[in-house]
Protein backbone atom coordinates (compact mmCIF):
# COMPACT_ATOMS: atom_id res chain seq x y z
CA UNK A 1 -29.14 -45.86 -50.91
CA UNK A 2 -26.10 -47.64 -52.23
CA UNK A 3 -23.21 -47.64 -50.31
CA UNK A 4 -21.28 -45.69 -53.00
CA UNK A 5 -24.01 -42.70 -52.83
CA UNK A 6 -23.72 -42.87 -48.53
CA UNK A 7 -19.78 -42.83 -48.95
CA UNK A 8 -20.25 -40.32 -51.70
CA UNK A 9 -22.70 -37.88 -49.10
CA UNK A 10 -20.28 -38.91 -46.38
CA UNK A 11 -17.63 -37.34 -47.87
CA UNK A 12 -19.08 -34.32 -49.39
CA UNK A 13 -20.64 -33.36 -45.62
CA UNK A 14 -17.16 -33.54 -44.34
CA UNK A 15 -15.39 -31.82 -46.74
CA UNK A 16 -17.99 -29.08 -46.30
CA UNK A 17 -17.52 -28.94 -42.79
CA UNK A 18 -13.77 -28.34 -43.11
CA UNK A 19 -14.36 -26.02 -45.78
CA UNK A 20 -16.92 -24.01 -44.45
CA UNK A 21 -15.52 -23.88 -40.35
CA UNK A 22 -14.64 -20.22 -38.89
CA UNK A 23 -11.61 -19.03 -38.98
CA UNK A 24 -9.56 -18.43 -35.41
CA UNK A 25 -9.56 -14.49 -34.58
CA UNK A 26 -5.87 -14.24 -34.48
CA UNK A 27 -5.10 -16.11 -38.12
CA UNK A 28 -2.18 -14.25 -38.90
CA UNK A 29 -0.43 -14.48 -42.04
CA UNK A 30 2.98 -14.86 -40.15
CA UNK A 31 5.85 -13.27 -40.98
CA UNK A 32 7.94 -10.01 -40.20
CA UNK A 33 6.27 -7.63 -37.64
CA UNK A 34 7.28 -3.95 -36.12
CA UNK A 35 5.71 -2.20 -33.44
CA UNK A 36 6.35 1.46 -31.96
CA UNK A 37 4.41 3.36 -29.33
CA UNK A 38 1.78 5.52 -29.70
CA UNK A 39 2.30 7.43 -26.53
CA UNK A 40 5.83 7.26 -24.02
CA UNK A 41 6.84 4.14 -22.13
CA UNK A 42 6.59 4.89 -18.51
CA UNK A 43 8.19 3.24 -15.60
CA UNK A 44 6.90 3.86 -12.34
CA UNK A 45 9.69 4.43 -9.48
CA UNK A 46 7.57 4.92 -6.39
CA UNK A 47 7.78 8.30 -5.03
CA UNK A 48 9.93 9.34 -7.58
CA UNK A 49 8.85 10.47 -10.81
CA UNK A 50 8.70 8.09 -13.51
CA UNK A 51 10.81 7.33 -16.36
CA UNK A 52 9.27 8.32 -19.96
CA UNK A 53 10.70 7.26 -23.18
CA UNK A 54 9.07 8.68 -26.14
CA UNK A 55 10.57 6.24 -28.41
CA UNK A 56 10.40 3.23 -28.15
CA UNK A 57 9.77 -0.11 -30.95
CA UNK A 58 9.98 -3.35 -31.45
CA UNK A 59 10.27 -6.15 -33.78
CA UNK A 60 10.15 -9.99 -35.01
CA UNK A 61 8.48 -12.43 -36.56
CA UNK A 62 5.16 -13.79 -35.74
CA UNK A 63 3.75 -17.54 -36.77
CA UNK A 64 0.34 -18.16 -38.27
CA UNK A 65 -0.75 -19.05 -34.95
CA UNK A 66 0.34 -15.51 -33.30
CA UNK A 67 3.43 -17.12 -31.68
CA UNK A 68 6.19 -13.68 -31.27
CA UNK A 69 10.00 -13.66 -31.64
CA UNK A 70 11.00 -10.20 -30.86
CA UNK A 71 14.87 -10.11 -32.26
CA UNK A 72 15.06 -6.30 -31.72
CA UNK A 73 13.90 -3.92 -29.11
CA UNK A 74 14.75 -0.13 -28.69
CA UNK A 75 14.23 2.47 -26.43
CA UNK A 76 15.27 6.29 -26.62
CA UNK A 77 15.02 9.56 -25.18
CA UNK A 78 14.14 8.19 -21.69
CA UNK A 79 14.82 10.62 -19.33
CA UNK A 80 13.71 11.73 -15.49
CA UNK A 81 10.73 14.28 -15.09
CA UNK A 82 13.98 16.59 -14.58
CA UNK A 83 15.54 16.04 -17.86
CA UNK A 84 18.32 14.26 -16.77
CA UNK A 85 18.77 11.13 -19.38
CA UNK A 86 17.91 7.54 -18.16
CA UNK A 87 19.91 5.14 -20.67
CA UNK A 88 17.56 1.61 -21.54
CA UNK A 89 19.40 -1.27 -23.49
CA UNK A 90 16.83 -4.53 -24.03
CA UNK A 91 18.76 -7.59 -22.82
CA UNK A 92 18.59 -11.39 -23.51
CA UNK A 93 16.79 -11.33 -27.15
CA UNK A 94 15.01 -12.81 -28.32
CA UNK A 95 11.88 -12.01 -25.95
CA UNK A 96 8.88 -14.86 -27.28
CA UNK A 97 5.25 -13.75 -26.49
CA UNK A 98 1.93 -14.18 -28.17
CA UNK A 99 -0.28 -12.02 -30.06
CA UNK A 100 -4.02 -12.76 -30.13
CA UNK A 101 -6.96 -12.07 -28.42
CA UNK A 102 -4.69 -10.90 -25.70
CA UNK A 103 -1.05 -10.27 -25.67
CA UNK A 104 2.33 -11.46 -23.63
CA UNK A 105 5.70 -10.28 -23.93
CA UNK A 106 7.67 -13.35 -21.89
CA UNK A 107 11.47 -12.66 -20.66
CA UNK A 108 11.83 -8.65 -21.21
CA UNK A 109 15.16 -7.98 -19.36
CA UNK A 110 16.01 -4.38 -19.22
CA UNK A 111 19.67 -2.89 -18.25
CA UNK A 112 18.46 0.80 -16.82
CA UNK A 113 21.60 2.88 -15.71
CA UNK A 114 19.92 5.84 -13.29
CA UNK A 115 21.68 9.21 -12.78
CA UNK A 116 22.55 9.64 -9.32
CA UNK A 117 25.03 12.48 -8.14
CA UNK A 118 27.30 10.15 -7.26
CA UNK A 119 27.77 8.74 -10.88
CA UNK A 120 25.65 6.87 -12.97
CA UNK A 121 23.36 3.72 -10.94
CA UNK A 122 22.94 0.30 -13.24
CA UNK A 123 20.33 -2.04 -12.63
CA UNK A 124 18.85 -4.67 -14.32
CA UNK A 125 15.81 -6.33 -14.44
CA UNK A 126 12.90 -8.80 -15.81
CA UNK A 127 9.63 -9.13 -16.22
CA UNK A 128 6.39 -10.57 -18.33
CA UNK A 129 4.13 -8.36 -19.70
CA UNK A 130 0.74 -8.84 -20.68
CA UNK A 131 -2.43 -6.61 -22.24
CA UNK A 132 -5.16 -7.02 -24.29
CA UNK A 133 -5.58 -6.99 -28.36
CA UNK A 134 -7.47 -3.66 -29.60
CA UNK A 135 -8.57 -5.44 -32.86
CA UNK A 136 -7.41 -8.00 -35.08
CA UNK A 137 -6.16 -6.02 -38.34
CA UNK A 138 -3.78 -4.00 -38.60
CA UNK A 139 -2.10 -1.09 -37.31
CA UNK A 140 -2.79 -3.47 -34.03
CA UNK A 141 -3.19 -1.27 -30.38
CA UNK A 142 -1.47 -3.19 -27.79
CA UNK A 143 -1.51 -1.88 -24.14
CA UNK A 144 1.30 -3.89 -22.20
CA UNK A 145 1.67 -3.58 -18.81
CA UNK A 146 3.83 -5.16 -15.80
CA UNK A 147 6.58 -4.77 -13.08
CA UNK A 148 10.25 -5.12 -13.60
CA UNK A 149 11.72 -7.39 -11.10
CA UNK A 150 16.01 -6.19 -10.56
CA UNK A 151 18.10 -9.23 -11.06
CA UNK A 152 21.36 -7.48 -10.84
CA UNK A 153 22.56 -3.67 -9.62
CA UNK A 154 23.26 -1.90 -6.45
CA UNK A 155 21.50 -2.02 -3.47
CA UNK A 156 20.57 1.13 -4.42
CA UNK A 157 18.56 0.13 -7.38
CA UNK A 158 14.64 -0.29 -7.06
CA UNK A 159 13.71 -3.46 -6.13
CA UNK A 160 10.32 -3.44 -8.62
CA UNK A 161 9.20 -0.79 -11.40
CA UNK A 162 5.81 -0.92 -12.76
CA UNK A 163 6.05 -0.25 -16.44
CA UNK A 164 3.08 0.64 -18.87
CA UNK A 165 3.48 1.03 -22.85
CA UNK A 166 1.10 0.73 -25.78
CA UNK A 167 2.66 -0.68 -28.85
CA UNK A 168 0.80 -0.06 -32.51
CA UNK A 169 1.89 -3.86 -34.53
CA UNK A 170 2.24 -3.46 -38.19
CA UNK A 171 3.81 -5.70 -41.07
CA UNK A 172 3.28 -8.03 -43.57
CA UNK A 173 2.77 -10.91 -40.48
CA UNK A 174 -0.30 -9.37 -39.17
């Protein structure tokens, strides 16, 4: 074989290769994303009952590579098992994360104000959160789970929450 026709075959084997290789799982398109939850956010407060907030969503961008910016995050209607409203702002945006296989939600600070008879309690607080992918098109399940750690507040303020959410991630990034 001429060296031309083994530089030739050489060639044509390695472009097929690259052509032909699998695709990762989590090749997003990149771009915008939202995500809101399919059932309420809920924040564990030991023997207390928790704080639910049916409303809650989020959104970004996300890179081809599933890298997340989340520049907004929202949650409403959070109240005590009693009714009595628990006021959430999202702090420090943008949070980063990752959405593939698995998810992570890196730097979620939280200002919670609590209702105490005394007046109203705030406390604030951090915390990564992590789950795992249910699929890899779209709408997108995404159980998230972790504890907020307080970084500022009252003594009176818990010192760690569990919270638990599941986030459904839409948009033309996915």
């Amino acid at each position: 074989m001429s060296r031309i026709s083994r530089t030739a075959v050489t060639t044509a084997a390695a472009f097929a290769a690259v052509a032909f290789a699998p695709s990762p799982a989590s090749a997003w398109t990149g771009g915008a994303f939202s995500a809101s939850v399919t059932s309420p956010v809920n924040i564990q407060m030991g023997i207390q009952p928790p704080v639910t907030c049916p409303s809650s969503s989020l959104s970004g961008t996300i890179t081809a590579s599933g890298a997340l910016s989340i520049t907004t995050a929202t949650f409403s209607g959070c109240t005590l098992s009693n009714g009595a409203p628990v006021p959430i702002t999202a702090q420090g945006l943008p949070w980063s994360g990752s959405l593939n296989s698995t998810a992570a939600l890196a730097g979620v600070k939280l200002s919670i104000t609590f209702p105490t008879t005394s007046g109203p309690l705030p406390c604030s607080y951090t915390s990564n959160l992590s789950g795992t992918a249910g699929g890899s098109t779209p709408p997108i399940p995404v159980p998230v789970s972790g504890t907020l750690g307080k970084t500022g507040g009252s003594f009176l303020c818990p010192t760690s929450l569990p919270i638990t959410a599941t986030y459904l991630f839409t948009g033309p990034g996915l």
